[in-house]
Every structure is written in C-alpha cells, then in structure tokens.
Protein backbone atom coordinates (compact mmCIF):
# COMPACT_ATOMS: atom_id res chain seq x y z
CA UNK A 1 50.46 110.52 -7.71
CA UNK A 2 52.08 107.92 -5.77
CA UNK A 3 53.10 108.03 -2.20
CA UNK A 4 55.02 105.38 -0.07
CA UNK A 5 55.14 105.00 4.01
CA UNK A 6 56.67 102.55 6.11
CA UNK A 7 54.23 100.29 8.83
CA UNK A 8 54.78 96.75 10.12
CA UNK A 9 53.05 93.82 10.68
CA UNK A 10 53.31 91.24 13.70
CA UNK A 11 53.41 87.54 13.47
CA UNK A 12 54.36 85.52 16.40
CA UNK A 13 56.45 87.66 18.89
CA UNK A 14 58.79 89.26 15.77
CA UNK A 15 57.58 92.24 12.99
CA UNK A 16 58.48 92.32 9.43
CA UNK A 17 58.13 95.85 7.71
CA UNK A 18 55.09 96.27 5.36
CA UNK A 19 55.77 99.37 2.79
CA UNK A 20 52.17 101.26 1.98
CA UNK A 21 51.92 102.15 -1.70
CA UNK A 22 48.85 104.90 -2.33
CA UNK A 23 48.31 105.87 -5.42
CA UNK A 24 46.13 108.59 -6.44
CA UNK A 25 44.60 108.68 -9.74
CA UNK A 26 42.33 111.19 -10.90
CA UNK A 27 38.42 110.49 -11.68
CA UNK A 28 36.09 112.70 -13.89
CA UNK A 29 33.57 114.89 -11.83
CA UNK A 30 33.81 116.70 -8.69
CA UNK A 31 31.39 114.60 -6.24
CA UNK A 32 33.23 112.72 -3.42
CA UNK A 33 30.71 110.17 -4.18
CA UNK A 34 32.80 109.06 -6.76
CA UNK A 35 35.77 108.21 -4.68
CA UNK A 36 37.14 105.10 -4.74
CA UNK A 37 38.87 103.24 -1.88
CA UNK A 38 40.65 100.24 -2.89
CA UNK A 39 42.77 98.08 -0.61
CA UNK A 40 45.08 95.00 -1.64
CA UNK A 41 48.05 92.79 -0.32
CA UNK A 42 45.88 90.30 1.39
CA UNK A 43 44.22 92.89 4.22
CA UNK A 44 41.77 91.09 6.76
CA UNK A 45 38.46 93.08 7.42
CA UNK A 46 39.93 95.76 10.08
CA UNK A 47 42.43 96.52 7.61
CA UNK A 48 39.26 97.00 5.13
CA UNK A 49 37.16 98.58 7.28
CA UNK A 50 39.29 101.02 7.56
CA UNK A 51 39.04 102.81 4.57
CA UNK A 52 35.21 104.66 6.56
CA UNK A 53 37.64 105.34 9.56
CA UNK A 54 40.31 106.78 7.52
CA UNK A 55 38.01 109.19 5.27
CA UNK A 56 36.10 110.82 8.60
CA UNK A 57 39.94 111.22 10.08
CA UNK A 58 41.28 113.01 7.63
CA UNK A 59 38.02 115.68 7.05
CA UNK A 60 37.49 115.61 11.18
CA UNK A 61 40.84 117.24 10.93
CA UNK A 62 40.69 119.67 8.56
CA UNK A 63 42.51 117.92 5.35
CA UNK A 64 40.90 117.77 1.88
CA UNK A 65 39.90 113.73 1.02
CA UNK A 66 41.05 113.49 -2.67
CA UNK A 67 38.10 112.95 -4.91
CA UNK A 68 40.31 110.16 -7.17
CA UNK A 69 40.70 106.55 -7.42
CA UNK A 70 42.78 105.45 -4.42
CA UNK A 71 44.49 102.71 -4.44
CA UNK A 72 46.49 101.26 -1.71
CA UNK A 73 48.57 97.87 -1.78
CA UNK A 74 50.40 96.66 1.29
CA UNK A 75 53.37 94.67 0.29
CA UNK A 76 54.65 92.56 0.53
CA UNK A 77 51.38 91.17 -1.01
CA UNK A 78 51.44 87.52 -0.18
CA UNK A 79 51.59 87.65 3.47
CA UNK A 80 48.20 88.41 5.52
CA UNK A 81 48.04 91.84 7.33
CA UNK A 82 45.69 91.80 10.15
CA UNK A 83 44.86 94.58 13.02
CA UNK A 84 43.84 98.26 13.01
CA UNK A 85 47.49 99.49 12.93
CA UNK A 86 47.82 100.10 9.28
CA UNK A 87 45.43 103.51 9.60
CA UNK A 88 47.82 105.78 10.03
CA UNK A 89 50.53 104.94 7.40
CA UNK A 90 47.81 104.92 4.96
CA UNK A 91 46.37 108.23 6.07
CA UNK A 92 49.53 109.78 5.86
CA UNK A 93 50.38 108.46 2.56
CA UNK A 94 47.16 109.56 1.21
CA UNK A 95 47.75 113.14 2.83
CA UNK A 96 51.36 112.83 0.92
CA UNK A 97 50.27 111.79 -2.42
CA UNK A 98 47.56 114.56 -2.01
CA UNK A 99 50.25 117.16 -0.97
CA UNK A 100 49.85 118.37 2.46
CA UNK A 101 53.57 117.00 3.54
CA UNK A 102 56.71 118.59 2.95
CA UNK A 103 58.67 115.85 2.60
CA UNK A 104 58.51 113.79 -0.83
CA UNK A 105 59.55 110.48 1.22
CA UNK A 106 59.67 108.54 4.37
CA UNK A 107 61.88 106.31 4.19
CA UNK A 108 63.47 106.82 7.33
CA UNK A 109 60.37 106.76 9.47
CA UNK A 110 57.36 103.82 10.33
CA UNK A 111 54.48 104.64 11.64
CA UNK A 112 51.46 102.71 13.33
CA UNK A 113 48.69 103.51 15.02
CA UNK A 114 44.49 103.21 14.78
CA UNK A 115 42.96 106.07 14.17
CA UNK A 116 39.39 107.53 15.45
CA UNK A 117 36.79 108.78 13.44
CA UNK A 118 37.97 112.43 14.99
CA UNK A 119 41.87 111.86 14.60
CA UNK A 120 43.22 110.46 17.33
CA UNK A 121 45.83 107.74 17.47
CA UNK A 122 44.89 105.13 19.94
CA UNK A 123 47.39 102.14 21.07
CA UNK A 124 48.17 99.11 18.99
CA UNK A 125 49.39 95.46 20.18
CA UNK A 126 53.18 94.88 19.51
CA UNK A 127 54.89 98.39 19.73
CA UNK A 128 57.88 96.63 21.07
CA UNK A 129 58.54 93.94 18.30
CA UNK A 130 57.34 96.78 15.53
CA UNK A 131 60.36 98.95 17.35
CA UNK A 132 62.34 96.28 17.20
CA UNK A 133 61.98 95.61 13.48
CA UNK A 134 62.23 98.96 12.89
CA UNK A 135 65.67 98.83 14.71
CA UNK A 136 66.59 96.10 12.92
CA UNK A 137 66.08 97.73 9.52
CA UNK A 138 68.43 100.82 10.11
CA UNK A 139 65.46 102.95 10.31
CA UNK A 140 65.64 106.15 12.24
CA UNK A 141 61.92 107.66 13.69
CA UNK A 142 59.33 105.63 14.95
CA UNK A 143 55.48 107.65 15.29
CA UNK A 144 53.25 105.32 17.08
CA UNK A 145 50.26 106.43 19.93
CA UNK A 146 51.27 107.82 23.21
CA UNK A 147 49.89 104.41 25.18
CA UNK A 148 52.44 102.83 23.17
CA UNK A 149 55.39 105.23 23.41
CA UNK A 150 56.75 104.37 27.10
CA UNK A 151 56.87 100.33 25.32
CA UNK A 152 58.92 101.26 22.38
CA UNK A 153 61.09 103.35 23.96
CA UNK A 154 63.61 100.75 25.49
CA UNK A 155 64.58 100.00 22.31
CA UNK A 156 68.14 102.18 22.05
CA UNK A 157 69.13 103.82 19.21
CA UNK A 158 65.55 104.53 17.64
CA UNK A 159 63.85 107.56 17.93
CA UNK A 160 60.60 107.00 18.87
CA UNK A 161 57.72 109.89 18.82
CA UNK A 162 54.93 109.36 20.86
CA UNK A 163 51.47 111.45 18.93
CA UNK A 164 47.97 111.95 20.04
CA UNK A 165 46.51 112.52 16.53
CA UNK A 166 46.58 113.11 12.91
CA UNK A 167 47.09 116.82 12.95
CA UNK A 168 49.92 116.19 15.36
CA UNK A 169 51.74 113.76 12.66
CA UNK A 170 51.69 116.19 10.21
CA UNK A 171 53.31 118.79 12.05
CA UNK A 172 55.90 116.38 13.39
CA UNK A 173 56.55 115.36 9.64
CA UNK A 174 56.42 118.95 8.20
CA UNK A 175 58.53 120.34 10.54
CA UNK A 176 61.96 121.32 9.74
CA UNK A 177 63.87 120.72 13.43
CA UNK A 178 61.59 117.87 15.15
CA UNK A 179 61.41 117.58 19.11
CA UNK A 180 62.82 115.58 21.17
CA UNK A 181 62.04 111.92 21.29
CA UNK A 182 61.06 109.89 24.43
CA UNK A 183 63.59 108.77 26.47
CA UNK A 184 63.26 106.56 29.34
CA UNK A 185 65.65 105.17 32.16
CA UNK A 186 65.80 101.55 31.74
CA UNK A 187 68.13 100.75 35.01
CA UNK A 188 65.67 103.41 37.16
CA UNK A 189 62.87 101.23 35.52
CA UNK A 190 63.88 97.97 36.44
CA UNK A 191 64.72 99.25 40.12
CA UNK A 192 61.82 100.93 41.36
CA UNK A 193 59.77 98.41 39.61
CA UNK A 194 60.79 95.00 41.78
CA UNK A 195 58.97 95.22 44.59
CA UNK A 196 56.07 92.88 45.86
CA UNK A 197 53.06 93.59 48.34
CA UNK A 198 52.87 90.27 49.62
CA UNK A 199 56.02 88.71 51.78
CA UNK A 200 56.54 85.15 52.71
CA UNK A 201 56.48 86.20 56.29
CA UNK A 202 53.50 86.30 56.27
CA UNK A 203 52.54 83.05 56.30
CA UNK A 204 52.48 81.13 58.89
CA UNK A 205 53.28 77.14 60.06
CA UNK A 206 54.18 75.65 56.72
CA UNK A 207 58.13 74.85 57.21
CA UNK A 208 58.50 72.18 54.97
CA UNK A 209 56.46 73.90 52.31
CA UNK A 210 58.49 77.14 52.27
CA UNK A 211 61.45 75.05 52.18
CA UNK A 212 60.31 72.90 48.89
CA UNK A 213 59.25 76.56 47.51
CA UNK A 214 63.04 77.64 47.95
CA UNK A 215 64.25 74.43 46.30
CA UNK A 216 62.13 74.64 43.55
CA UNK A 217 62.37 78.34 43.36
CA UNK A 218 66.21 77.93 43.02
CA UNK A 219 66.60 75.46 40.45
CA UNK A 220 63.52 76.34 38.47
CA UNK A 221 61.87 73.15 39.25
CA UNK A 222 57.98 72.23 38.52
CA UNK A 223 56.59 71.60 42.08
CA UNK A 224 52.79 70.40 42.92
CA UNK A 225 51.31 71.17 46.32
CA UNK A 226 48.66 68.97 47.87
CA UNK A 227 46.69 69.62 50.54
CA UNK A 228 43.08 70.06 52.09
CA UNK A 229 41.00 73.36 51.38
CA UNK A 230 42.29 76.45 53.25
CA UNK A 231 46.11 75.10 54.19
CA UNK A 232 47.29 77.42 52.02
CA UNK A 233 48.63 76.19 48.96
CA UNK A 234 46.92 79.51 47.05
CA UNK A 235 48.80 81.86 49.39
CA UNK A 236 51.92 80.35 49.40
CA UNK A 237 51.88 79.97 45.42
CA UNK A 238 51.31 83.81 45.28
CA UNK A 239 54.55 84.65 46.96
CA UNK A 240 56.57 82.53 44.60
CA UNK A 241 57.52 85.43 42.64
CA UNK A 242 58.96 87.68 45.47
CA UNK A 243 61.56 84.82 45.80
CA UNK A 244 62.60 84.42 42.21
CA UNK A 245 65.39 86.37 40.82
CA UNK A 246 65.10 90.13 39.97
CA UNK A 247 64.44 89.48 35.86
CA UNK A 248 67.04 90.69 33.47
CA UNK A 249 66.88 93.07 30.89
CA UNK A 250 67.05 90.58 28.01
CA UNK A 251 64.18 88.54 29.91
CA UNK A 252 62.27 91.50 30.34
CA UNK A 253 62.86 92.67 26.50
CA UNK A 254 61.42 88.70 25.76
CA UNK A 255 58.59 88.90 28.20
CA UNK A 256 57.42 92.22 27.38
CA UNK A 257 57.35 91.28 23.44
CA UNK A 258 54.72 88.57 24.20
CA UNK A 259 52.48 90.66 26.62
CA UNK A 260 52.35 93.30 23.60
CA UNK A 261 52.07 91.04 21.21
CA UNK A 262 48.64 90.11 23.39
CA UNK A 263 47.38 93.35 24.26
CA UNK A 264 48.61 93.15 28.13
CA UNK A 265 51.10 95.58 28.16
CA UNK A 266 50.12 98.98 30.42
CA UNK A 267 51.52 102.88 30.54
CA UNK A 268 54.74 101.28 32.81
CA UNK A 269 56.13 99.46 28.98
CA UNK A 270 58.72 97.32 29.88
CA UNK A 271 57.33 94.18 32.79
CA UNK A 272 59.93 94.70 35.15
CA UNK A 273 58.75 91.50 37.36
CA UNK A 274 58.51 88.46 36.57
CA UNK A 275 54.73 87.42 35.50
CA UNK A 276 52.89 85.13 37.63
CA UNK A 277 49.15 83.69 35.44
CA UNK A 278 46.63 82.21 37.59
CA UNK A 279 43.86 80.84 34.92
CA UNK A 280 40.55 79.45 35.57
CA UNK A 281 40.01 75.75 35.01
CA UNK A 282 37.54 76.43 32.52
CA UNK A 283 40.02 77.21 30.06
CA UNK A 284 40.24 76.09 26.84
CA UNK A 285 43.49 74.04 25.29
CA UNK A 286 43.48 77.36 23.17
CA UNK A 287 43.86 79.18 25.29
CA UNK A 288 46.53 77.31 27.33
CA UNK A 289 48.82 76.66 24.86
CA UNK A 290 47.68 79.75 22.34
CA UNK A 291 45.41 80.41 19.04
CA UNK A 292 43.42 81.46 16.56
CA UNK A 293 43.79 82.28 12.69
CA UNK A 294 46.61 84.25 12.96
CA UNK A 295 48.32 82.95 16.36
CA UNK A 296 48.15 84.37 19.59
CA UNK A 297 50.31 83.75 22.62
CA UNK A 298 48.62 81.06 25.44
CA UNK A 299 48.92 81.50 28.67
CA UNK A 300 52.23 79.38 28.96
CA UNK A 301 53.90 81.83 27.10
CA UNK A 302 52.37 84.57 28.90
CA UNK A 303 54.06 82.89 31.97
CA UNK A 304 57.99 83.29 30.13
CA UNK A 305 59.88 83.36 32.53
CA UNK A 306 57.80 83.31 35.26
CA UNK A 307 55.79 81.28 36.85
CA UNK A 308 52.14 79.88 35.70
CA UNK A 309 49.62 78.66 38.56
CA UNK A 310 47.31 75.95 37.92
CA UNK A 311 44.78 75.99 41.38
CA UNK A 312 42.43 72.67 41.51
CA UNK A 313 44.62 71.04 39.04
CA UNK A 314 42.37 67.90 38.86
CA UNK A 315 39.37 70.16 37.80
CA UNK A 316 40.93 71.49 34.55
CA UNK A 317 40.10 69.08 31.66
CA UNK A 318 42.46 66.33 30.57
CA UNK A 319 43.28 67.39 27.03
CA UNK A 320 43.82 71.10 28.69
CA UNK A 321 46.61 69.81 30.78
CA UNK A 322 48.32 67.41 28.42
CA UNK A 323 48.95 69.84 26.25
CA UNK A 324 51.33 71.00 28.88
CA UNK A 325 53.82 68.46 27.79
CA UNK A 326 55.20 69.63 25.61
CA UNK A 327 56.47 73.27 26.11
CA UNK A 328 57.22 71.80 29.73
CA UNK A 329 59.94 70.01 27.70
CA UNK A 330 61.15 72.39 24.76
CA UNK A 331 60.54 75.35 26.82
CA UNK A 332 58.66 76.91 23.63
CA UNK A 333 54.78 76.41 21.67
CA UNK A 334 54.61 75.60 18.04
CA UNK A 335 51.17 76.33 16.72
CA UNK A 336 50.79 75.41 12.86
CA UNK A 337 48.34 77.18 10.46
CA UNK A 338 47.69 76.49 6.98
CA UNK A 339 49.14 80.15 5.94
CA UNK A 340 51.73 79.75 9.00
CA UNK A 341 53.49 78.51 11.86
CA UNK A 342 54.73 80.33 15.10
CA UNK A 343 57.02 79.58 17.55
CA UNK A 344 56.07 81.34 20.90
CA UNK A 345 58.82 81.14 23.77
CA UNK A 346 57.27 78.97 27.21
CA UNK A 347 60.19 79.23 29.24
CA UNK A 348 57.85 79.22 33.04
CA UNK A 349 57.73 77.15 36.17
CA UNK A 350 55.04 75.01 36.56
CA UNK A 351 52.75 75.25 39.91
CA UNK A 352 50.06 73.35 40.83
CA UNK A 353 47.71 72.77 43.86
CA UNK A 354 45.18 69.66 44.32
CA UNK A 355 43.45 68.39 46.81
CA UNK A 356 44.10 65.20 48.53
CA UNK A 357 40.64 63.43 47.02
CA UNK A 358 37.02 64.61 46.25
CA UNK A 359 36.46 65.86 49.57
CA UNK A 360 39.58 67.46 50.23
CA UNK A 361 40.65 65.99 53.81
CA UNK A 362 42.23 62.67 52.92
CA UNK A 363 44.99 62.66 55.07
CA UNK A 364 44.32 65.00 57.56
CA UNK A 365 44.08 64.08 61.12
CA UNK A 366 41.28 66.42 62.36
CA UNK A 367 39.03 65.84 59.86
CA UNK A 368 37.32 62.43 58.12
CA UNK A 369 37.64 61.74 54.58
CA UNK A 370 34.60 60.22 53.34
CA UNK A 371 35.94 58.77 49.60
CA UNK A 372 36.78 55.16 49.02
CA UNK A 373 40.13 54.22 48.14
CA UNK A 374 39.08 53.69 44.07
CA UNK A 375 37.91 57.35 44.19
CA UNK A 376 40.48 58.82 45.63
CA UNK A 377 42.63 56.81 43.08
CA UNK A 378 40.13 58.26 40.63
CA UNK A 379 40.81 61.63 41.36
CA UNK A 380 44.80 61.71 41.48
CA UNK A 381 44.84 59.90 38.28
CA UNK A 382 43.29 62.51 36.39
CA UNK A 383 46.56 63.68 36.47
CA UNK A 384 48.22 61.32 33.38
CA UNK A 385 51.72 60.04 34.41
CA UNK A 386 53.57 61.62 31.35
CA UNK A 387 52.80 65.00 32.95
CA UNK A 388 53.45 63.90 36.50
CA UNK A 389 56.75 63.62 35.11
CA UNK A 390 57.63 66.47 34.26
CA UNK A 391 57.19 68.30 38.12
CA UNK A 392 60.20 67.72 39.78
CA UNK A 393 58.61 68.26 43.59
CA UNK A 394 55.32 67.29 44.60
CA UNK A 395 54.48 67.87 48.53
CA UNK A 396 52.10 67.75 51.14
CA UNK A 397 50.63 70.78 52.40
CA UNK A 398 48.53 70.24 55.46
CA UNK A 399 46.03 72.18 57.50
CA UNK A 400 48.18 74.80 59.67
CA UNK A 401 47.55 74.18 63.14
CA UNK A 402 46.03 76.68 65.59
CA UNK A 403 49.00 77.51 68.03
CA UNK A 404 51.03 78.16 64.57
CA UNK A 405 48.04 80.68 63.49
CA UNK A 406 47.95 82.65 66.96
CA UNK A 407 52.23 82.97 66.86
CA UNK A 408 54.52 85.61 65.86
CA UNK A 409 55.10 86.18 62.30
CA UNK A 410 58.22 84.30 60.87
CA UNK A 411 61.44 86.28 61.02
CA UNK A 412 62.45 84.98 57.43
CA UNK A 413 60.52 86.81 54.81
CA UNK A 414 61.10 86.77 50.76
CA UNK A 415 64.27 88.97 51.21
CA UNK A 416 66.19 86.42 52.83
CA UNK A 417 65.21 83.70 51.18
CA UNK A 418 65.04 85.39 47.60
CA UNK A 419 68.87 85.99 48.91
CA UNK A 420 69.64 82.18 48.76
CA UNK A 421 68.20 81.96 45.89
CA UNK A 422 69.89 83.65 43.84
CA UNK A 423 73.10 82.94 45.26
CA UNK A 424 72.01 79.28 44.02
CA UNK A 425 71.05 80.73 40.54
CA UNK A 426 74.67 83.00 40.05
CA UNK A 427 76.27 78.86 41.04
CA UNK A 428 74.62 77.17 37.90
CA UNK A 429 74.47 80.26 35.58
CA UNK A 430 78.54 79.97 35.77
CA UNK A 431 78.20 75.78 35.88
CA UNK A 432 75.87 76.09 32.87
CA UNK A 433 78.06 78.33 30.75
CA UNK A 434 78.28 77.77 27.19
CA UNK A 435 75.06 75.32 28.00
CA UNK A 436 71.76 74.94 26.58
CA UNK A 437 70.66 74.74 30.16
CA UNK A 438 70.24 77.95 32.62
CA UNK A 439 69.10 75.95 35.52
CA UNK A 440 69.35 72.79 36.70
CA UNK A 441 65.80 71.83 36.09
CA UNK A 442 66.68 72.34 32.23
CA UNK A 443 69.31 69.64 32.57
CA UNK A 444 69.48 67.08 29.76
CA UNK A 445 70.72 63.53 30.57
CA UNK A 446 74.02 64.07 29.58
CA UNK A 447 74.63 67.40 31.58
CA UNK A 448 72.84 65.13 34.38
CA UNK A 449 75.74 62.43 34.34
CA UNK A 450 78.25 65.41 33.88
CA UNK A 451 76.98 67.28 37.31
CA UNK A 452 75.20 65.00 39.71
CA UNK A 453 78.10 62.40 40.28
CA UNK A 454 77.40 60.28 42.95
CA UNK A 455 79.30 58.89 46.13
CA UNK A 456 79.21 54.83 46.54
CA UNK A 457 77.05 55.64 49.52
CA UNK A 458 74.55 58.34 47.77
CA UNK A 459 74.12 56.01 45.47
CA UNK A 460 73.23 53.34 47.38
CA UNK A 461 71.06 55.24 49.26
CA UNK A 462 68.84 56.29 45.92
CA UNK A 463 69.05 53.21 44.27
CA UNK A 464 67.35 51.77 48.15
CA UNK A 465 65.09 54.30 47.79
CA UNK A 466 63.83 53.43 43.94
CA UNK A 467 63.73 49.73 45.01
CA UNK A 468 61.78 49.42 48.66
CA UNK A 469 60.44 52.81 49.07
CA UNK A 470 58.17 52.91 45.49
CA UNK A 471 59.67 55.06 43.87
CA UNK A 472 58.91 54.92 40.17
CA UNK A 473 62.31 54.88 37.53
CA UNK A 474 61.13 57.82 36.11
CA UNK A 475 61.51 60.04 39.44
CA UNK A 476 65.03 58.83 39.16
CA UNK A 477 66.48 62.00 37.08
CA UNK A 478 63.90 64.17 38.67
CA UNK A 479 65.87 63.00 42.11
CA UNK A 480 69.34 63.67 41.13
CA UNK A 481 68.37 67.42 39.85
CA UNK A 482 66.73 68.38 43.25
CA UNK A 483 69.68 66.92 45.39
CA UNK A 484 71.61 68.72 42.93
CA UNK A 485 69.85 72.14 43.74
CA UNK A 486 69.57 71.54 47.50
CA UNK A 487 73.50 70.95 47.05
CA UNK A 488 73.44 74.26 45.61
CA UNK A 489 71.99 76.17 48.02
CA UNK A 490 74.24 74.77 50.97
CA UNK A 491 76.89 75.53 48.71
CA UNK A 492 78.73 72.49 48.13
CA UNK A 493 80.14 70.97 45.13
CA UNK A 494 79.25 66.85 45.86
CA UNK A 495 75.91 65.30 46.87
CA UNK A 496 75.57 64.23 49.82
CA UNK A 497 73.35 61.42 51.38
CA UNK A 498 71.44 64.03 53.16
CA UNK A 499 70.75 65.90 50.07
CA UNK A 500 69.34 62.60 48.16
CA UNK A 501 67.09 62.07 51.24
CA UNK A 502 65.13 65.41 51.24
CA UNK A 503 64.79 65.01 47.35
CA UNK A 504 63.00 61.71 48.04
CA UNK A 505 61.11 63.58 50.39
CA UNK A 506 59.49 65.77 47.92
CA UNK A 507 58.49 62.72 45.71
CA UNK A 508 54.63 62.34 47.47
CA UNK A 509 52.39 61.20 44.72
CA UNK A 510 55.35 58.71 43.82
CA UNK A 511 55.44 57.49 47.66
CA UNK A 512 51.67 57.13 48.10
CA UNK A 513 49.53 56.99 45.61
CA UNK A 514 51.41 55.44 42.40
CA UNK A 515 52.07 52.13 44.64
C-alpha cells in the first residue's frame, strides 16, 4: 500500500516541500526480522539513521510496525535532504499505509519534527522558513514540535499545531473537528519585547564617543573605536543596540529565518531586537562568513540587521577579517558548493575596538607606551586598507578620567538619543524611497552626487582637508556620507562647513597613522 505526506527541506534561509512516498509491500513469514527499511532520494545519514528511531517510536507507542518491505523515497530525488526532521512524516506515512489513520491523504497538511525512541517530537532548525513554504504552497495545517510552535506561528494564514508526540499526531489527524491552532500577538510581541538592561547613561566621560555612536548609529555607518585597555570601548559597544531603531516586522521575519535556520531561535519565536554577535578572535573564516557541506549561516549573517562586534580587532587573523569585504559591500554572503550555492542576507553594522599598539597606552597621557614607532605601525596595519575602507568612523577612545568616574550619571540615556535617531532614520527612509539604499551608509556614488551637494565653501573646506591634513582619497566618500548623517540629525537639508569638520574628525587612523 502506498501512502504520501508532506515535509520540507531547508537550504539557505528558504524551504522547498519534499513529498514522502512509503510504500508497503508485503514479505513472506511473520518475523519482524524480516522487515525491510529502505530509504532513497539522496538522504544524508540522520535521515538514514532514522529508520532504528522510527521503528522503537512507533512500538513505544503502541502501533503495530508492519512486517513488509518498506520503502520510502523523498522526492524530489535529486536534491540532498539532510537533518532529523523527516521522522515524523515518514512515521506517519508508514502508520497510514499500515492503516491506523482515518484519512486516505494529506495533502493539505506538512509535518516535521524528530522523533525519540519513546515518541516524542522534539524541535527542528527552520520552523519559520518550513512555515513559510508551507504558506507559500496554499497549504492549510502545519504539525511541527511544541519548541517550534511559538516560531511558526507568525506566519498568518497557516494553521499551525504545536504536538508533543506521536500518539498526539494521530489523534490530531484522526479526529473529525481538530482544536484550535496557536495563535500569537505579533504587535504585543514586538512591544513588550524592546527593552534593554543596559542604558547609555550609564557610562560615564566619553562625550565625543557617544556622539560618534549616535552618528554612526543613525546612518548605519561602520565605526572603529581605539583606545587603551579599560576606556571602555566594550561597554560602550554593548549599548549600541538600545539606540538603534525598534526592528520591523519584515526585519524581524528576515532575522528570525536565519537564527532558525542555525538552531538559535528560543520559546519567545520571533527576535524582536535587533541581534548584537560578539565572537571570539579565534574564529574561523567559516565561521565568520558561514559553512559546511550543506551551508550554514556565519556570524555576519547572524548579525542582519544588527550589529556584529569585533573586540581586539588586530588579534583576529588576517584572512578572518578580509573576508569581511565583501558582504560589508553587497550586504549579503555567497557560499558555493559543488551540489549548491546559497545566498545568506549580511545586512549589519560593523564595530570594532583596537588598541592603540601592543601595549595598549600609545597615546595616553598618564601612562608610557613602550613600542617603537615600526611596531606600532606593525600592529595597526594588520588591519589591510581595503577593509579600513569600508568603516566610515574610526575614533579615539581614551582612558576616562577620575573626576568624570566619581560624577553624576549623565542625564541623556538611550531613550533620548535612540529618539534622534530615528528621527534621522524616518529623514532618509523617505529620501531613499524607491532606492536600493535604506541608509545613507548604503549610498552608491551616484545617490552620493545626488544627496551630498556641496557649498563653494564646504567644498573647499574638504578638498583642504584631503590635501594638508592626510587624508587619504578614499575617505573622501566616506566624508560626504557622515556630514550627510550629522546633517540629518540637526535636521537640515544642505551641508554645512561645520558638518564636514566633525566628519573629518572621525577619520583617526587616516589622520595619524596612514601618514
């Protein structure tokens, strides 16, 4: 007898629809011994292995295991199906072609879901793309573990069923009125959700830091702090993202995709904040940028639409951050495979933090620096130029003095300055309509000549500052995009002088060290 569920299969951050074929046939004698499990349409070894996990499921429960050949085909069957979230489609459609469901056909419904040896249905990576796709394909139900449910569930017009085990299933699918799917609020979801435990009031001293933080955080520029140990440049970084702007559904729908396509998803489903990824030095290219057989989102996709923090940036290895180049241009990863090739999204602001040299306090006035000019030279230039160019604001962050330690707290925390912020934001979301750009770090050249039109005297006062300053020609665009933003967020349509001054001001390795 043959029986035919619905399941899907994730590649990249989307899920096409895999239809399981079983097919009983009968075999002479009586001993389960002589049951055969076969599985084809290019499974990996979870998807094999799960024939053992399958057979002690469906007897832990209390179903009959056909004694027949079994043969089950995933199709389509040229495409690779990986991941323990085919068990429960194929247990069902043995259970159907063996006759414990009602129902002759599912073709309404896709299920997922891993299954114990004892039953139960525990969570899978990618519930939200799978609901998604299942959307997508006019399908009605959706079965898939509870973990999972909460994920799936902001997908409108899909009713999704959240079950605990097999037994479970069958009910749902036997039963002639079903319950009531999961619903969830997405508006009371996305409220209560955006709030921080760290405020920018409480740091103290650092003026001219905060103040490059607001710039950058307002046009959505790269920005690179440097400074000795302990001024701060770790704290301040970590209160970047209670000054962004609250994240939007859509970005939220985008962001959470990728976290489930990882595995990083929890019981809340949709990320209602914007993520902020802190990795180790020690990582790997790999894992950077993303991997593996069948690709896996990096961390820079991780950080979509947030913001990705690189501490000790002169400690990570060379090839690890030039492989930042390129998704800090297209704003998306391309990872090719001989069987494939992905496209993750890497939409994220860059933030680093460095030292001044080896020892840390080159620079500051209440402590010596002990490296030699060629080392310190050494040690900023294992940052390459190409990626240099690409952050937009790179500052000094020194050590906060003692009085500023001992004062009051600031009155300005993130609220007001998030406040500017997006008030900045709403400006070039309407300038930028109809615009491959969102924010006026995305600017291409020819939106650049189009929206940062310079007085006689501005730009007489930048091309000054290119020529007898240092500044290098490629910190030219990088110039016009910050005045542009500060512009912004005094809310004025030209740039002014003053506004091409303080954008010099954030150029430091281009004022210092690159001479």
């Amino acid at each position: 007898m043959l029986f035919k569920t619905l399941s899907a299969a994730v590649y990249g951050i989307d899920a096409e629809l895999v239809e399981v074929e079983v097919d009983l046939t009968p075999r002479a004698g009586d001993s389960q011994h002589d049951t055969i499990v076969t599985v084809v349409g290019l499974p990996d070894l979870a998807v094999r292995e799960s024939r053992e996990r399958i057979r002690a499921a469906i007897t832990n429960c209390g179903f009959f295991f056909p004694v027949h050949k079994i043969t089950i085909n995933l199709a389509p069957a040229d495409v690779k199906k990986e991941g323990s979230a085919f068990d429960l489609p194929i247990a069902i459609g043995i259970l159907g072609a063996n006759g414990d469901l009602k129902r002759e056909q599912l073709d309404d419904t896709l299920l997922v879901g891993e299954l114990a040896l004892d039953g139960r249905v525990r969570a899978i990576r990618g519930a939200l793309p799978i609901a998604v796709a299942a959307k997508r394909e006019g399908l009605k139900r959706l079965l898939l573990p509870i973990e999972n449910a909460r994920e799936a569930a902001v997908v409108g017009g899909l009713d999704v069923y959240p079950v605990k085990d097999l037994r479970e299933v069958v009910t749902l699918l036997n039963a002639d009125q079903p319950p009531e799917p999961m619903r969830v609020d997405l508006e009371q979801m996305l409220g209560s959700a955006d709030q921080y435990l760290v405020d920018f009031r409480e740091v103290r001293g650092q003026m001219h830091a905060k103040r490059a933080l607001e710039v950058a955080t307002a046009g959505g520029h790269n920005i690179l702090m440097i400074g000795p140990p302990g001024s701060g440049k770790t704290m301040l970084a970590k209160r970047i993202p209670s000054i962004l702007p609250p994240i939007t559904f859509e970005e939220a729908l985008e962001t959470t995709k990728i976290h489930s396509v990882a595995g990083f998803t929890d019981s809340r489903g949709l990320l209602t904040v914007r993520p902020f990824r802190s990795p180790h030095h020690t990582i790997s290219d790999a894992g950077l940028i993303g991997g593996g057989a069948i690709p896996r989102p990096g961390e820079v996709s991780l950080s979509h639409h947030g913001v990705l923090f690189l501490d000790e940036l002169p400690e990570f290895e060379r090839n690890v951050l030039e492989v930042l180049r390129q998704p800090l241009e297209d704003q998306k990863v391309t990872i090719s495979r001989a069987a494939m090739s992905l496209t993750f999204p890497s939409s994220f602001m860059l933030v680093g933090a460095m030292n001044p040299c080896n020892c840390g306090f080159h620079g500051d006035p209440t402590r010596e620096c002990r490296c030699t000019p060629p080392q310190i030279q050494r040690y900023i230039s294992k940052i390459s130029g190409p990626l240099l160019d690409r952050i937009d604001i790179h500052i000094n962050v020194p050590a906060v003095k003692v009085s500023e330690l001992s004062a009051q707290e600031s009155d300005e925390g993130s609220v007001e300055i998030r406040a500017r912020v997006v008030k900045a934001r709403n400006i070039q979301q309407e300038r930028f309509t109809g615009e491959s750009a969102y924010s006026n770090a995305q600017m291409p050249p020819r939106l650049i000549r189009k929206y940062c039109q310079l007085s006689p005297s501005s730009q007489q006062l930048l091309e000054r500052a290119i020529m007898k300053i240092g500044l290098s020609a490629r910190a030219y665009d990088r110039i016009l995009k910050v005045s542009r933003t500060i512009a912004d967020l005094e809310g004025v349509e030209q740039i002014a002088e003053k506004h091409i001054s303080e954008a010099v001001q954030y150029r430091t390795l281009d004022r210092t060290y690159w001479q």
